[in-house]
Protein backbone atom coordinates (compact mmCIF):
# COMPACT_ATOMS: atom_id res chain seq x y z
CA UNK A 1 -19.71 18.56 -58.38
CA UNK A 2 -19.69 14.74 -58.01
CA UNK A 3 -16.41 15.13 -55.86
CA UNK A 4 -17.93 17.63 -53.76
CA UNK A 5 -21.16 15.28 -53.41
CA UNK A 6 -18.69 12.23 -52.31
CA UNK A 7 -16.85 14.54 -49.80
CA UNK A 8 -19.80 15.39 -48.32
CA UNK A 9 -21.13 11.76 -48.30
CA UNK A 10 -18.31 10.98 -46.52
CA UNK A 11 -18.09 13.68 -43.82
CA UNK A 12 -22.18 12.44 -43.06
CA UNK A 13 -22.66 11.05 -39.61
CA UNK A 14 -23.46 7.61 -39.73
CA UNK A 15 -27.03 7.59 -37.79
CA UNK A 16 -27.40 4.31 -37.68
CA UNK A 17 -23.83 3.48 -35.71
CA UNK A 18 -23.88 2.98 -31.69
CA UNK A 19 -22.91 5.87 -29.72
CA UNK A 20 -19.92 5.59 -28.08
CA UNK A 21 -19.39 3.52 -24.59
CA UNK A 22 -19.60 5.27 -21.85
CA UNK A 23 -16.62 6.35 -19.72
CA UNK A 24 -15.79 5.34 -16.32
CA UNK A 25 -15.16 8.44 -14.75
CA UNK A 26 -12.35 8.22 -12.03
CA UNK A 27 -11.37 11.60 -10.48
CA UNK A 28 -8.23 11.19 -8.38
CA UNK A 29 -6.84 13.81 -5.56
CA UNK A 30 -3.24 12.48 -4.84
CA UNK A 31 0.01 13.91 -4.38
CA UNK A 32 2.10 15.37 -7.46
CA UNK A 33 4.75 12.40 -6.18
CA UNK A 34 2.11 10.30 -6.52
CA UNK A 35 0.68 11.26 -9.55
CA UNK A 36 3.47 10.91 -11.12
CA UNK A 37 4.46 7.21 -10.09
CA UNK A 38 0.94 6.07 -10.17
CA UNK A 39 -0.52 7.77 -13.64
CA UNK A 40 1.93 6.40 -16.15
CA UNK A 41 1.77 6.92 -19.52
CA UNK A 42 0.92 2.59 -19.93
CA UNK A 43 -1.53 3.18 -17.20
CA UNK A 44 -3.41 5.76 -19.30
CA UNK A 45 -3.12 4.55 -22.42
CA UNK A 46 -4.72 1.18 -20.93
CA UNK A 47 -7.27 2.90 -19.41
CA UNK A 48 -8.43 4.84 -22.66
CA UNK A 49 -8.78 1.73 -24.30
CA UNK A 50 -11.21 0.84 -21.83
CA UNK A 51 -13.03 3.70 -21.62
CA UNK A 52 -11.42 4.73 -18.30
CA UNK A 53 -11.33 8.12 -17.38
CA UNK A 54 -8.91 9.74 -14.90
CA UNK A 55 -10.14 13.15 -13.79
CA UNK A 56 -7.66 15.46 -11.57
CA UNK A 57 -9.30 16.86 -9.30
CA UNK A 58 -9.22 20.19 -8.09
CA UNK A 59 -9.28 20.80 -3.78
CA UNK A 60 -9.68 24.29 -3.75
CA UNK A 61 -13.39 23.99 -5.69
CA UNK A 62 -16.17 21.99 -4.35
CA UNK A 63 -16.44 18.85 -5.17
CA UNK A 64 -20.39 18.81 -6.49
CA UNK A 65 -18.91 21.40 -8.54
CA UNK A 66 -16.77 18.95 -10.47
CA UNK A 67 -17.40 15.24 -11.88
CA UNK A 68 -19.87 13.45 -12.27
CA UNK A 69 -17.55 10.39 -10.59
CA UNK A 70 -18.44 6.93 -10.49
CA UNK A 71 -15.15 6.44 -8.39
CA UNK A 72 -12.56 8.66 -6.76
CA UNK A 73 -9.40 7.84 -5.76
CA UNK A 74 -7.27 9.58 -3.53
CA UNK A 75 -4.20 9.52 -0.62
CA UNK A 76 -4.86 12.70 1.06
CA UNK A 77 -4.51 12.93 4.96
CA UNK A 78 -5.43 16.57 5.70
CA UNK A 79 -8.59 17.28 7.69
CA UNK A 80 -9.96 19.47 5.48
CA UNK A 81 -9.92 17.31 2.71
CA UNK A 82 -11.61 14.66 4.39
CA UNK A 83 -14.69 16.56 5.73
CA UNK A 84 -14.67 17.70 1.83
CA UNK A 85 -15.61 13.70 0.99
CA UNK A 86 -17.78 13.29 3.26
CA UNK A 87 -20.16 15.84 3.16
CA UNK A 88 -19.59 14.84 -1.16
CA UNK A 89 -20.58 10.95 -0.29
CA UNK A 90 -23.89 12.33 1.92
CA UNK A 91 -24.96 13.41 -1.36
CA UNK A 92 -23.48 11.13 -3.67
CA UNK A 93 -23.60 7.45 -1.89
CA UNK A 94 -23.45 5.89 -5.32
CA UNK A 95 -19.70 7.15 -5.67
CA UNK A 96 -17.42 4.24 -4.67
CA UNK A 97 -14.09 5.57 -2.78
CA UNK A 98 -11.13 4.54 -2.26
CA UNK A 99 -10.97 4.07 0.34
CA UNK A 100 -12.76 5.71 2.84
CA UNK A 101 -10.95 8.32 5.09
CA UNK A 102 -12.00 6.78 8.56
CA UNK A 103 -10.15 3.68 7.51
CA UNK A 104 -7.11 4.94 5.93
CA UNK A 105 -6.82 6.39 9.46
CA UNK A 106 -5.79 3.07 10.66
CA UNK A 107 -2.62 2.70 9.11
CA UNK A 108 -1.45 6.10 10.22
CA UNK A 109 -0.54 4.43 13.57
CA UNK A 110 1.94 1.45 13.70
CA UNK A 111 0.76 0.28 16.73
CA UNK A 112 -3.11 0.22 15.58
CA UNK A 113 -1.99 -1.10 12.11
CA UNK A 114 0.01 -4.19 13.35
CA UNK A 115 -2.84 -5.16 16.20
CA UNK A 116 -5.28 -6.09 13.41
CA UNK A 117 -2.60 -9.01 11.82
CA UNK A 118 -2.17 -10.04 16.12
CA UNK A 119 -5.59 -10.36 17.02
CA UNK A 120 -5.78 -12.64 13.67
CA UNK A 121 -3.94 -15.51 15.23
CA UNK A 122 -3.68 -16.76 11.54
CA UNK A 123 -2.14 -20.38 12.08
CA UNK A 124 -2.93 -23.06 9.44
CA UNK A 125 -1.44 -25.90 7.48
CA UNK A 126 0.33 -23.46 5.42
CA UNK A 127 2.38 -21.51 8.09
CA UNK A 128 2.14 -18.73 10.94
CA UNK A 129 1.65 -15.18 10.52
CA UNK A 130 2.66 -13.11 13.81
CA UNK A 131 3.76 -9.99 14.64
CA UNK A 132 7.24 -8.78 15.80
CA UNK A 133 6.72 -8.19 19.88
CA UNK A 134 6.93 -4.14 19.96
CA UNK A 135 6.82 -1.62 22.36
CA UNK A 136 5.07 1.87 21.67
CA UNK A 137 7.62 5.16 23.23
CA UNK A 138 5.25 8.47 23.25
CA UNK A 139 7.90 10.57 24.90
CA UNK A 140 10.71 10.96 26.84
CA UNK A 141 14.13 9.50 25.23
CA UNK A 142 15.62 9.01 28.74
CA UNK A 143 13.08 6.80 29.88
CA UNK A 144 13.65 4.30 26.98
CA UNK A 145 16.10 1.91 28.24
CA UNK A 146 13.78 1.14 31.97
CA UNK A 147 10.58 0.31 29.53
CA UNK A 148 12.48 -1.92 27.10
CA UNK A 149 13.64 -3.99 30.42
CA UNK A 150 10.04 -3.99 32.03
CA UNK A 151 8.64 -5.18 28.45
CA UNK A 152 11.43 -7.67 28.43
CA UNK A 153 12.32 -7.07 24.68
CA UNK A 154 15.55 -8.51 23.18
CA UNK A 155 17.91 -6.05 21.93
CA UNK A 156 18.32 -5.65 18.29
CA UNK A 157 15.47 -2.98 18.25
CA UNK A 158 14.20 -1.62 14.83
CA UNK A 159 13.04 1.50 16.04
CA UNK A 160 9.99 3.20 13.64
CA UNK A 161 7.99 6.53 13.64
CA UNK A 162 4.60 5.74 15.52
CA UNK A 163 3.00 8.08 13.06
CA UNK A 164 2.84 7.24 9.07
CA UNK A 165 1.84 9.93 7.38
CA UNK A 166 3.14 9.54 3.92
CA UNK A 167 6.43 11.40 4.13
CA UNK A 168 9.57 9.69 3.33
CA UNK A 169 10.60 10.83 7.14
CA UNK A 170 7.73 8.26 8.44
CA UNK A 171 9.35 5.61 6.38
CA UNK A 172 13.16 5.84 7.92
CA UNK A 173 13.90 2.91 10.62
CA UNK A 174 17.30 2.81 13.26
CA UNK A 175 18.67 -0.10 14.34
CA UNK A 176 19.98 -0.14 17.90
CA UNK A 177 21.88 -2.69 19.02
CA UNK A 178 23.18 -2.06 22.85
CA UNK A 179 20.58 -0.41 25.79
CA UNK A 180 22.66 2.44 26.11
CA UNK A 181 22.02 3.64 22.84
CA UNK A 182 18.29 3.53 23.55
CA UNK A 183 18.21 7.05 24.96
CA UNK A 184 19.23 8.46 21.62
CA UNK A 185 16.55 7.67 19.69
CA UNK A 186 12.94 10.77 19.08
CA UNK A 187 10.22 9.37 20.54
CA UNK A 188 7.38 8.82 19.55
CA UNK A 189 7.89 5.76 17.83
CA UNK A 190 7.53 2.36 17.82
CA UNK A 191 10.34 -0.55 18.88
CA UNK A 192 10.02 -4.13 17.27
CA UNK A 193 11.60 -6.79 18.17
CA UNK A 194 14.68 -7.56 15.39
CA UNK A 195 13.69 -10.58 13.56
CA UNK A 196 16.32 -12.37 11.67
CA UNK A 197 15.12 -12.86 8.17
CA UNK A 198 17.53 -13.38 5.57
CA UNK A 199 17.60 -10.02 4.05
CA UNK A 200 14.86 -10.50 2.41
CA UNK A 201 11.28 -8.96 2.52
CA UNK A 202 8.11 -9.80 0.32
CA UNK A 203 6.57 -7.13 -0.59
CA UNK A 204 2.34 -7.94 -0.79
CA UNK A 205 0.22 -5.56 -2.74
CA UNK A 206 -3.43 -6.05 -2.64
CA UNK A 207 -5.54 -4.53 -4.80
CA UNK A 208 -9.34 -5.93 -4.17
CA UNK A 209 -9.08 -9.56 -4.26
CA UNK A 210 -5.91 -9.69 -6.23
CA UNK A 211 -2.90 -10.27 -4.67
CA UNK A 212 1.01 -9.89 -6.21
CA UNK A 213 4.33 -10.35 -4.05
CA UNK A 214 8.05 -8.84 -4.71
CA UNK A 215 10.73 -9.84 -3.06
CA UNK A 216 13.53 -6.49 -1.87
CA UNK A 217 16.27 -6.56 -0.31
CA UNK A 218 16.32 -5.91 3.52
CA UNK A 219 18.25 -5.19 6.37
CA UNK A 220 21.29 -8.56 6.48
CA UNK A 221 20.98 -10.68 10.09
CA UNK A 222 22.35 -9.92 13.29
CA UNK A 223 25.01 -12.39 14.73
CA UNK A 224 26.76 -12.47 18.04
CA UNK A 225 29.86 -10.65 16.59
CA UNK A 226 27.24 -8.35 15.14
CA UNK A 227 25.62 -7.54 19.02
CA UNK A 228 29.27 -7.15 20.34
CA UNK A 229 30.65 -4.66 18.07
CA UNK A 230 28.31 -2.59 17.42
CA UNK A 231 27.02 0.23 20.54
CA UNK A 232 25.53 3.22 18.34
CA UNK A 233 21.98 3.97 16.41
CA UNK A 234 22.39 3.12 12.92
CA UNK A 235 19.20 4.84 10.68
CA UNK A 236 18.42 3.73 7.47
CA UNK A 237 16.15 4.98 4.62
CA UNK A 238 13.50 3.47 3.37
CA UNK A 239 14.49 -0.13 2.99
CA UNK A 240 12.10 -1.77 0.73
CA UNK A 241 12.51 0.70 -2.25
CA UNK A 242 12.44 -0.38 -5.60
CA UNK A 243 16.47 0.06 -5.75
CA UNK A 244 16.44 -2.58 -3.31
CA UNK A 245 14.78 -5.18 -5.63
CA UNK A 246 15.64 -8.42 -4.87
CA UNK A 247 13.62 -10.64 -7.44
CA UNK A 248 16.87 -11.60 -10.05
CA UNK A 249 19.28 -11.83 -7.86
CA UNK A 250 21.02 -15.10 -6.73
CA UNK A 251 19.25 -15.66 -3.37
CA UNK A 252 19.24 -19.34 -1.62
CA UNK A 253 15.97 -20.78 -2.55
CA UNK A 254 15.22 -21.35 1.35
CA UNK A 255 15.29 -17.86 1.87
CA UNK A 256 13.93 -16.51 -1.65
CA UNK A 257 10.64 -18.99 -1.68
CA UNK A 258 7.92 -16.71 -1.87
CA UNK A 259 5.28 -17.50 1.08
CA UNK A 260 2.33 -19.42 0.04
CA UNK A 261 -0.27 -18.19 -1.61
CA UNK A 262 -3.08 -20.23 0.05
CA UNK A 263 -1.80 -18.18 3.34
CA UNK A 264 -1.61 -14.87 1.80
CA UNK A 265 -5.04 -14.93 0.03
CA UNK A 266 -5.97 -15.58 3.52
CA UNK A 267 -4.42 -13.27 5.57
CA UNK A 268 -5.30 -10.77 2.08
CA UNK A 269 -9.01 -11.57 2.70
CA UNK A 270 -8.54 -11.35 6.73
CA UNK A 271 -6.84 -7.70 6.11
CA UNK A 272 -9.38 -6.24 3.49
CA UNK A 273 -12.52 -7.32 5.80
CA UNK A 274 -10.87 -6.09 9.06
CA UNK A 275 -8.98 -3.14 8.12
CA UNK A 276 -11.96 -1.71 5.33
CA UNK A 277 -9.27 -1.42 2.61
CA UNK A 278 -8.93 -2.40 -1.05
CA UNK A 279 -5.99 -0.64 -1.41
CA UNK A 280 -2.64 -1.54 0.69
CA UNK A 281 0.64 -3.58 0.93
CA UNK A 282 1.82 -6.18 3.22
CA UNK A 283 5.60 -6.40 4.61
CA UNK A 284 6.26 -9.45 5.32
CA UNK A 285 9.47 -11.65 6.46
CA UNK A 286 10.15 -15.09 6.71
CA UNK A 287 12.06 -15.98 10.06
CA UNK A 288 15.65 -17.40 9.19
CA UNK A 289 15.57 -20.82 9.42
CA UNK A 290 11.56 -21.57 10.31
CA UNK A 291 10.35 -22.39 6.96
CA UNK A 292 6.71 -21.40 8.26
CA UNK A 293 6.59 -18.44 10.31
CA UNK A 294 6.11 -15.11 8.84
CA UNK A 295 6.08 -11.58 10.54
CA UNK A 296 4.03 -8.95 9.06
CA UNK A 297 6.37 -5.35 9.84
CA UNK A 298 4.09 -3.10 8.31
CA UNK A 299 0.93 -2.35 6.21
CA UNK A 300 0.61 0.63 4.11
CA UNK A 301 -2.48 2.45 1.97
CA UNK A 302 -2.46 3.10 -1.68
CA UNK A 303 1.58 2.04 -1.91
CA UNK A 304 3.82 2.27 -4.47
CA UNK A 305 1.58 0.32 -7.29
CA UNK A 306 3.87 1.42 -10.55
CA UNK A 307 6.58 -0.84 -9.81
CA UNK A 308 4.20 -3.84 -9.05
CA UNK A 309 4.75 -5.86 -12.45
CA UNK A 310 1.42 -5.85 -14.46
CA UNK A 311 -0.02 -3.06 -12.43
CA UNK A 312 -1.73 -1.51 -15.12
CA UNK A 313 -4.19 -4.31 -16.80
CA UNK A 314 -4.84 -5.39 -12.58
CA UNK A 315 -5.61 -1.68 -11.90
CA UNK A 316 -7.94 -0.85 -14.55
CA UNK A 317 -9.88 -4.13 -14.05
CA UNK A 318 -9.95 -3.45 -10.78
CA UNK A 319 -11.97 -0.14 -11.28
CA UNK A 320 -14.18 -1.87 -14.12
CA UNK A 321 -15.18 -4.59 -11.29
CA UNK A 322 -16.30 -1.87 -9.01
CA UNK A 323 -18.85 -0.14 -11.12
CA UNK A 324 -20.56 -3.98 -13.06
CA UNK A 325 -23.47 -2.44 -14.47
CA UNK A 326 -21.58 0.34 -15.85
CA UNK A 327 -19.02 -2.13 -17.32
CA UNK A 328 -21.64 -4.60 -18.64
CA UNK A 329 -23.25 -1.30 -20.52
CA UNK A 330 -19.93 -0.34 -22.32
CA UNK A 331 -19.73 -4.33 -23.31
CA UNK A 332 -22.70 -3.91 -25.24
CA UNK A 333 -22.61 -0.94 -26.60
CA UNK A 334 -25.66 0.41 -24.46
């Protein structure tokens, strides 16, 4: 009987111990691409360990039917589901999103997106950020030669989808190197200027006030013989993919210098005020052979944060910052 007595000692609940720490309850409505490069198994395991808790959740059932959330996090662009958060956050205005719809809207246009970095004019003793000079094509192929002359753009033209809307389609660029070829292109899409760079392009991922930067490969520079012998479209993928990393590779240290940091907390800050985001990446070149001038290409929500080194421990303390009081209650126990 005395075994049975310690046994049952044992399996007692210890009254006196403090209950467990609350969870911080993050329900996420992504893509199953995204889920899948975002929600890694180091990301959850980190999270767990600090009481971080990723709910799926479902769009088909109402959202006050689900949760409670102190965060959500999502990269949906329907209509539907949109209206679905914001009736949710008319109830719930305690729930911090990320980020909210109306914003994310922003960088669904390349033209819109890019203004923002212009109207910065961000010049100080650490370099220039500009913009390449673009022109915006809504329709008509055969008209695209006459506007490129009026706008007085310099052939190369990187030639973009005007619309990002988070297919790898929206993500494909042609390079056209001779007026002729202009007509060939699908409107509507953006032109940029072709911006000799090095082949390389740093890639800036912001998340809240923290900032990390990868350099990828890129498209190599245009020369003269380039320009002369070349009179086609040539479309590429998506450039800056992870396959196209560029950070151990033997790279002249003129060209692989990262851009300083002093100018990209700035622009960073500049972005996350204007644009109403916590949650994007910067593309950014260096111009070949002018040390100090960068060109922002393109800005993009929620991006590829798995194959950002350290993701997971800047993520998850991320989320913790966002929800203090909540955080300061699972430090003490309370």
């Amino acid at each position: 009987m005395r075994v049975h007595d310690d046994e049952a000692e044992a399996e007692a609940p210890d009254l006196m111990a403090p209950p467990p720490p609350p969870s911080l309850v993050v329900g996420y409505a992504l893509t199953s691409k995204k889920v899948k490069s975002f929600l890694q198994p180091n990301l959850l395991a980190l999270a767990r360990k600090k009481s971080i808790n990723f709910v799926s959740i479902d769009e088909t059932r109402p959202l006050s039917e689900q949760g409670p959330f102190d965060i959500i996090l999502h990269k949906l662009t329907n209509k539907e589901w949109q209206q679905i958060l914001e009736d949710y956050l008319e109830e719930h205005p305690e729930v911090t999103v990320l980020d909210p719809p109306n914003a994310i809207q922003h960088l669904h246009n390349r033209q819109s997106m890019l203004q923002e970095v212009a109207d910065l004019n961000l010049c100080n003793g650490y370099g220039e950020v500009c913009t390449p000079r673009q022109l915006v094509i809504m329709k008509d192929p055969l008209s695209i030669p006459s506007a490129v002359a009026k706008a007085g753009l310099t052939l190369p033209l990187v030639a973009k989808p005007l619309v990002v809307d988070g297919t790898s389609k929206s993500h494909e660029l042609s390079l056209a190197y001779v007026e002729t070829s202009l007509s060939m292109l699908d409107p509507p899409l953006v032109l940029q200027e072709f911006v000799n760079h090095g082949g390389i392009l740093f890639k800036v991922y912001v998340v809240g006030e923290t900032i990390r930067v990868v350099r990828r490969f890129s498209l190599p520079d245009v020369n003269i013989y380039d320009l002369e012998n070349n009179d086609g479209i040539f479309r590429f993928p998506r450039v800056s993919c992870a396959t196209n990393n560029a950070e151990d590779a033997e790279i002249d240290p003129c060209i692989a210098e990262l851009p300083p940091r002093p100018l990209l907390e700035k622009l960073g800050r500049e972005l996350r005020r204007r644009l109403g985001l916590r949650l994007f990446n910067i593309d950014m070149i260096r111009e070949h052979g002018r040390k100090d001038r960068y060109y922002v290409i393109d800005i993009n929500y929620f991006p590829g944060y798995g194959k950002m080194p350290g993701y997971e421990h800047i993520f998850t303390d991320f989320l913790l910052s966002l929800v203090p009081n909540k955080y300061k209650r699972r430090l003490s126990g309370n």
